[in-house]
N, C-alpha and C. Protein backbone atom coordinates (compact mmCIF):
# COMPACT_ATOMS: atom_id res chain seq x y z
N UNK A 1 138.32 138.20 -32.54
CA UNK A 1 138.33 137.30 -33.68
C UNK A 1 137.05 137.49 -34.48
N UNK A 2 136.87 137.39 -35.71
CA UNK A 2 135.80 137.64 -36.33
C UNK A 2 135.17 136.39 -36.67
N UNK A 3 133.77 136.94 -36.52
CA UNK A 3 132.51 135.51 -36.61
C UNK A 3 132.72 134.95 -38.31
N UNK A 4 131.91 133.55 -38.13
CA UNK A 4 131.88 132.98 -39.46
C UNK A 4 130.98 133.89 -40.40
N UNK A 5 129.97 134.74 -40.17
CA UNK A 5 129.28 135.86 -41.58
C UNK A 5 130.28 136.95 -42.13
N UNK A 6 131.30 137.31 -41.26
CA UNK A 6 132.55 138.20 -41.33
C UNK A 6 133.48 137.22 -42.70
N UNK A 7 133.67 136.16 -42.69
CA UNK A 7 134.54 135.43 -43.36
C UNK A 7 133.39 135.24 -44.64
N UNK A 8 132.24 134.40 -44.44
CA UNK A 8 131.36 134.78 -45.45
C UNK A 8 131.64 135.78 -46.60
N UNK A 9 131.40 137.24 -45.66
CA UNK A 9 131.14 138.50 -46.17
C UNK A 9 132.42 138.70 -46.87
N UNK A 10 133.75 137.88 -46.26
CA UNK A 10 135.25 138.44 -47.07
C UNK A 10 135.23 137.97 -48.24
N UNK A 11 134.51 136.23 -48.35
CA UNK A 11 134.56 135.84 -49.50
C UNK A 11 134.10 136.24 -50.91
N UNK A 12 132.43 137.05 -50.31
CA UNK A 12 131.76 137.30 -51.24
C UNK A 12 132.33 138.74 -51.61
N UNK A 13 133.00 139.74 -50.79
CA UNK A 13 133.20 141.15 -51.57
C UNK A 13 134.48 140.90 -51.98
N UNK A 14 135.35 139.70 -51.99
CA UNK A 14 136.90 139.53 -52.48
C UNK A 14 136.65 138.80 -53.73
N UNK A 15 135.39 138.28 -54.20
CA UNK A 15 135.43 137.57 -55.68
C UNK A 15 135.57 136.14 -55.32
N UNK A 16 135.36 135.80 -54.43
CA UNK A 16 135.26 134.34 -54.16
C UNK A 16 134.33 133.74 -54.76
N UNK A 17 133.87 132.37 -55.48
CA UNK A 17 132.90 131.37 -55.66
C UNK A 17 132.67 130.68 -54.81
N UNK A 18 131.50 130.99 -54.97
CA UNK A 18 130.48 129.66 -53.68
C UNK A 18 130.09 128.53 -54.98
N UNK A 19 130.85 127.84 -54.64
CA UNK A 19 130.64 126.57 -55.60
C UNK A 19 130.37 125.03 -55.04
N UNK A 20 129.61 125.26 -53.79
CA UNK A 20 129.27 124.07 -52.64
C UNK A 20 128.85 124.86 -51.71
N UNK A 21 126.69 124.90 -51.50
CA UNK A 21 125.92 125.27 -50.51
C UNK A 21 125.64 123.48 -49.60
N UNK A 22 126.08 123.50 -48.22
CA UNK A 22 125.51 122.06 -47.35
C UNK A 22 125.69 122.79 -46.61
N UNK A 23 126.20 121.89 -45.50
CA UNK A 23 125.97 122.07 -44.01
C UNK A 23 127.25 123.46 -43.86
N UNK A 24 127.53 123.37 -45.14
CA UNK A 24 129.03 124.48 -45.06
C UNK A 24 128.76 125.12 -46.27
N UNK A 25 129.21 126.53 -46.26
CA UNK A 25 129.23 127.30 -47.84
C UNK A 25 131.08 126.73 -47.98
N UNK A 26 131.10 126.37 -49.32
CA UNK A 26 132.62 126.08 -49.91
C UNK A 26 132.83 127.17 -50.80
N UNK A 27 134.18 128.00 -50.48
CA UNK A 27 134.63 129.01 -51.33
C UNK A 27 135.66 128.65 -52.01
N UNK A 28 136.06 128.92 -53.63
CA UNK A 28 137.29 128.66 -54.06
C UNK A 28 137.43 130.15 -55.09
N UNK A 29 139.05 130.67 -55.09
CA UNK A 29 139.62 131.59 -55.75
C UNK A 29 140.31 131.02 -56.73
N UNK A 30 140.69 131.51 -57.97
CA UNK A 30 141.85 131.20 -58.98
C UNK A 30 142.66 132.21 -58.85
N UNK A 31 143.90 132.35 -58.68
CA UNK A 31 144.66 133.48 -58.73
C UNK A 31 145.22 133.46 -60.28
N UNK A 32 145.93 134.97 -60.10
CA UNK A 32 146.38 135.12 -61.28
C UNK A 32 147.40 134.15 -62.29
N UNK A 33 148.34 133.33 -61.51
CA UNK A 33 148.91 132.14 -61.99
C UNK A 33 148.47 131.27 -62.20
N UNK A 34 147.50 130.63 -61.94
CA UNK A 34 146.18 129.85 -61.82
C UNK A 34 146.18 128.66 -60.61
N UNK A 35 146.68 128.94 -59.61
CA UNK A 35 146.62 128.74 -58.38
C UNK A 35 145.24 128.87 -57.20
N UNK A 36 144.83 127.71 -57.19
CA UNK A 36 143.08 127.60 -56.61
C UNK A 36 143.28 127.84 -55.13
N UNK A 37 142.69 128.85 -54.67
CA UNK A 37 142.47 129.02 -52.97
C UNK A 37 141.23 128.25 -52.82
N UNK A 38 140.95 127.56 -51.20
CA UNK A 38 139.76 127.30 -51.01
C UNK A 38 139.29 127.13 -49.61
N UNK A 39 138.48 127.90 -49.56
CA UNK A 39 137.84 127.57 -47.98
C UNK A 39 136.45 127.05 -47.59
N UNK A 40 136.53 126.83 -46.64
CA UNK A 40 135.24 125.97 -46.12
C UNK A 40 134.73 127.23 -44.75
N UNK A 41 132.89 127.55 -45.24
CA UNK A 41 133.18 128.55 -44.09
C UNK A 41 131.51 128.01 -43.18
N UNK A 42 131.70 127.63 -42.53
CA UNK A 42 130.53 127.58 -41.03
C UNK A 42 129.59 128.13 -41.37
N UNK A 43 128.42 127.49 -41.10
CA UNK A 43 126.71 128.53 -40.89
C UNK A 43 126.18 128.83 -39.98
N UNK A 44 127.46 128.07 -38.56
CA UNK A 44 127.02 128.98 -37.57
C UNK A 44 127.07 130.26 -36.97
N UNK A 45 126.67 130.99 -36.31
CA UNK A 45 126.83 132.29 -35.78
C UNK A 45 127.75 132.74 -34.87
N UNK A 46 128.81 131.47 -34.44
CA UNK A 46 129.67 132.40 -33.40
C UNK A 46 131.00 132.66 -33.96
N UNK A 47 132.04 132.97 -33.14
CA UNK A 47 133.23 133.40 -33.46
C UNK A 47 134.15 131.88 -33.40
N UNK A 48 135.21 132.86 -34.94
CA UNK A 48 136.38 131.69 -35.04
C UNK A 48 137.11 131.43 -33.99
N UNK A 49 137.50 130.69 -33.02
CA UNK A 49 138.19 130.47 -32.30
C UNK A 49 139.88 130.67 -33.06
N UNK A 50 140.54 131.62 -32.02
CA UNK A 50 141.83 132.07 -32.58
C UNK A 50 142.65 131.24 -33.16
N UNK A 51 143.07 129.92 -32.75
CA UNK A 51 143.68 129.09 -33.85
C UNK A 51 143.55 128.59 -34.74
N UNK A 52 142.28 128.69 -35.21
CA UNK A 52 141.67 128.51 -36.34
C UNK A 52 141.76 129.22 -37.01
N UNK A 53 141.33 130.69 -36.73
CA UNK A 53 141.42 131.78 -37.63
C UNK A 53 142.75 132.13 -37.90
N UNK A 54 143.88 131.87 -37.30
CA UNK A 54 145.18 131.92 -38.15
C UNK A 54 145.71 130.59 -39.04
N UNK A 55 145.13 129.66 -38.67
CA UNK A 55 145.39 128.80 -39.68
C UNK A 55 144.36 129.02 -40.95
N UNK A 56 143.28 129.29 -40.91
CA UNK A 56 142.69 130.04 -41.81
C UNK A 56 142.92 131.10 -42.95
N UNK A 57 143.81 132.46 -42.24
CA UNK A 57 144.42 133.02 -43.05
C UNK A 57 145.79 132.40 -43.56
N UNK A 58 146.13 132.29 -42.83
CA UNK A 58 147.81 131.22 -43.20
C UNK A 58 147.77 130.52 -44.21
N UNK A 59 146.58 129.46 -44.09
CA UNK A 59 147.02 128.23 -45.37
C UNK A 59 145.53 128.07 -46.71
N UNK A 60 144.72 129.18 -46.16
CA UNK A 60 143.34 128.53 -46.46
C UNK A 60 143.28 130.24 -47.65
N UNK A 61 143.19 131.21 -47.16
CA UNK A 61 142.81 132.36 -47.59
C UNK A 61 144.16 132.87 -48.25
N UNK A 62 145.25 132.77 -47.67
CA UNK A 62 146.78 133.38 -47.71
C UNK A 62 146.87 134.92 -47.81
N UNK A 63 145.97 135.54 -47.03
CA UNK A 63 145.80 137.23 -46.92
C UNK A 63 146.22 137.56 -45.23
N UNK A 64 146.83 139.11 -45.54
CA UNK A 64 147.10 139.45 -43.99
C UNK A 64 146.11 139.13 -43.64
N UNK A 65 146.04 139.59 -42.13
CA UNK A 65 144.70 140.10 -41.70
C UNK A 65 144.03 141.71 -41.66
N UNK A 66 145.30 142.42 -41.99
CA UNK A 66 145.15 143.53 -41.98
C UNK A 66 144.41 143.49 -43.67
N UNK A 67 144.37 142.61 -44.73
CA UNK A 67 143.71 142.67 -45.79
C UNK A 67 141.83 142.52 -45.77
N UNK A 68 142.36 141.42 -44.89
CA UNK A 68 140.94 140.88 -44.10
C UNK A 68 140.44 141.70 -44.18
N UNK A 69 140.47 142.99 -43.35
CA UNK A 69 139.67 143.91 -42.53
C UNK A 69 139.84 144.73 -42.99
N UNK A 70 140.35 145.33 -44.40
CA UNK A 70 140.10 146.02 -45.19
C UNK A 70 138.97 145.71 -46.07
N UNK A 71 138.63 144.70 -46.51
CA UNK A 71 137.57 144.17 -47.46
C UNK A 71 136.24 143.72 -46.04
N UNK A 72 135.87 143.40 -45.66
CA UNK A 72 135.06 143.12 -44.80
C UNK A 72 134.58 144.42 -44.20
């Protein structure tokens, strides 16, 4: 499973906005229809625990994972 700087790192080389630095970096996308993605990503250093990280891509990011890990 990949750590929270991995998800970081997806946001920032996929065109994401960091538009909320706290205890959490907040990311939001506009897609081309104008449909807002948004995630909330951890400042800690360990790994996503697996059900998280598919609910993550599933409802939060909406990318394979095989996209994931192309950009990262």
């Amino acid at each position: 499973m990949p750590r929270w700087k991995e998800l970081k790192r997806f946001c920032e080389r996929d065109g994401w906005e960091l538009y909320k630095d706290t205890d959490h970096y907040f990311y939001r996308k506009r897609d081309k229809d104008g449909t807002i993605r948004m995630t909330k990503v951890s400042k800690g250093s360990g790994e996503i625990h697996t059900h998280l990280w598919r609910e993550i891509l599933k409802k939060q990011l909406r990318v394979s994972e095989e996209y994931f890990n192309s950009i990262i």
